[in-house]
C-alpha atoms as a PDB file:
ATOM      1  CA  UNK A   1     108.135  85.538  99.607  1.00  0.00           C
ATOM      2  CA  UNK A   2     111.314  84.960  97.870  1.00  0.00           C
ATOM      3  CA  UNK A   3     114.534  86.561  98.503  1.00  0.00           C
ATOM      4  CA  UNK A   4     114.768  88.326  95.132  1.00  0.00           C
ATOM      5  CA  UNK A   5     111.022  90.303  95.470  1.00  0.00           C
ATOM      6  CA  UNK A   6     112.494  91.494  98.958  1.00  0.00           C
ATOM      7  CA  UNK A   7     115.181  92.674  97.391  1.00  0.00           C
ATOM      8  CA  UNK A   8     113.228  94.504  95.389  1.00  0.00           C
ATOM      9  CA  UNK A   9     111.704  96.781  98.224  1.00  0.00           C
ATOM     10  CA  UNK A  10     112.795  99.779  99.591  1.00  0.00           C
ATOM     11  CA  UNK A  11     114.667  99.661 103.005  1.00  0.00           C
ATOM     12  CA  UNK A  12     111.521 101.178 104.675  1.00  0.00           C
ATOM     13  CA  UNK A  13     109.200  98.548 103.047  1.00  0.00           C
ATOM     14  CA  UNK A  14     111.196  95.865 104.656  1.00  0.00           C
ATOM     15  CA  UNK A  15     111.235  97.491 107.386  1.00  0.00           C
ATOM     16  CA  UNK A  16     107.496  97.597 107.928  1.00  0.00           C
ATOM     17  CA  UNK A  17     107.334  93.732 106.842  1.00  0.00           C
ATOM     18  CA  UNK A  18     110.333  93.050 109.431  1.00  0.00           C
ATOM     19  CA  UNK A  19     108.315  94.402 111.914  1.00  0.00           C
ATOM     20  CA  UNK A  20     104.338  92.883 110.738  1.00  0.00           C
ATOM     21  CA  UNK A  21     106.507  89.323 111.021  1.00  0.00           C
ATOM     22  CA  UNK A  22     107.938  89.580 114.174  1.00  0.00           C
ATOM     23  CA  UNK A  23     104.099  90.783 115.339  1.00  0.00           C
ATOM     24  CA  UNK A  24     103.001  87.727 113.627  1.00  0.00           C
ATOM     25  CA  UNK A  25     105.354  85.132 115.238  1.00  0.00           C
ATOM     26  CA  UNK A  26     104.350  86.840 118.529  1.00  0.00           C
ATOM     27  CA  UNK A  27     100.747  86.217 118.169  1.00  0.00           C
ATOM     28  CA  UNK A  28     101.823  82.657 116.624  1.00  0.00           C
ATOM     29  CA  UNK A  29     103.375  81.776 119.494  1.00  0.00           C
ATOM     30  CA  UNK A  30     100.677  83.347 122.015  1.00  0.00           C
ATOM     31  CA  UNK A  31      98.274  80.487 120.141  1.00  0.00           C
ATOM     32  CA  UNK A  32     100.665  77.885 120.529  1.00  0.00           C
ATOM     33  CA  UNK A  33     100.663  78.698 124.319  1.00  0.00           C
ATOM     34  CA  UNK A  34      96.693  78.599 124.443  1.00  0.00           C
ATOM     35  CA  UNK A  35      96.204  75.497 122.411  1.00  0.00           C
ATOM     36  CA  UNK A  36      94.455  77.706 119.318  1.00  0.00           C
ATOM     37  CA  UNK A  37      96.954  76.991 117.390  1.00  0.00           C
ATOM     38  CA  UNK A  38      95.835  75.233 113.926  1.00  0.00           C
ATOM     39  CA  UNK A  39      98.720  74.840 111.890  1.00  0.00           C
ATOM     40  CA  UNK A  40     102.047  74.516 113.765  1.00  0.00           C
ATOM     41  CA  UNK A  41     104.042  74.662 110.660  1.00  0.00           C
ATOM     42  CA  UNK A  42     103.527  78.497 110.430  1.00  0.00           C
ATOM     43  CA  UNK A  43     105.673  79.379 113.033  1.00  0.00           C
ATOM     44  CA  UNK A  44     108.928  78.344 111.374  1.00  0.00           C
ATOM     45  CA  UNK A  45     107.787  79.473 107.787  1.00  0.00           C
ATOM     46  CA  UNK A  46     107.143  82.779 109.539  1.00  0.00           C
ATOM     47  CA  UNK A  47     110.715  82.793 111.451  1.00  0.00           C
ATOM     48  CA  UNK A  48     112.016  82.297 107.900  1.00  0.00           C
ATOM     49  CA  UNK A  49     110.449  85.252 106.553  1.00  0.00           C
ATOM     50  CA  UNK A  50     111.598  87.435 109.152  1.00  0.00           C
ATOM     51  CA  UNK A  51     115.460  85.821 108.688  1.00  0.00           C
ATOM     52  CA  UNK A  52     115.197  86.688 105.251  1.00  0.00           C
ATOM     53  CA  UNK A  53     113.792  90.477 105.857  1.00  0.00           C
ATOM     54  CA  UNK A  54     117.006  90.969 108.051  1.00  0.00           C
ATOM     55  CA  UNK A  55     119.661  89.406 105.928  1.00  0.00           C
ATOM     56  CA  UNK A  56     118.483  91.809 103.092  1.00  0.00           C
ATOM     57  CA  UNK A  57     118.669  95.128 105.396  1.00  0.00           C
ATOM     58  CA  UNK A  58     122.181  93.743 106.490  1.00  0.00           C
ATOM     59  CA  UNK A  59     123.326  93.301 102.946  1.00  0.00           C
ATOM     60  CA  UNK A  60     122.504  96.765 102.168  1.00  0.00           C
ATOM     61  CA  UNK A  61     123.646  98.223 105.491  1.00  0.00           C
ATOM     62  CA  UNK A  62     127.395  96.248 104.744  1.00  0.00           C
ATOM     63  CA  UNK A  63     126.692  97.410 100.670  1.00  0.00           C
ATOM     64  CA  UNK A  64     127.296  93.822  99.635  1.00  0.00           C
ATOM     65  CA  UNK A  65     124.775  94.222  96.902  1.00  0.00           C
END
C-alpha cells in the first residue's frame, strides 16, 4: 500500500489497519518462533506498513498536511 492511498483514508480507517498490522507482525513473528514460517521477507514488508500507517496519523495529528 502506498503512502498516497493511506492518505486517502480517514483517521479511523488507519486506525483499524494500524492495528490489523501490528496483529499481523505478532502472529508473523509467533511463526518465526515455531519454524512455520514460509516467507521471512513478510515480516519487514509488514513493519513497513505499519511505519507508514503511523507517520500518516502523526502528520495529521501535527497538521503538516
Amino acid at each position: 500500500m502506498k503512502i498516497d492511498e493511506i492518505r486517502a483514508f480517514s483517521a479511523e480507517e488507519i486506525r483499524k489497519q494500524l492495528v490489523a498490522a501490528n496483529r499481523e507482525f505478532m502472529e508473523l513473528r509467533f511463526k518465526l518462533a515455531t519454524k512455520q514460517l514460509v516467507n521471512h521477507r513478510q515480516i519487514p514488508a509488514v513493519k513497513k506498513k505499519a511505519a507508514r500507517l503511523q507517520t500518516v496519523l502523526r502528520e495529521r495529528t501535527l497538521g503538516i498536511r
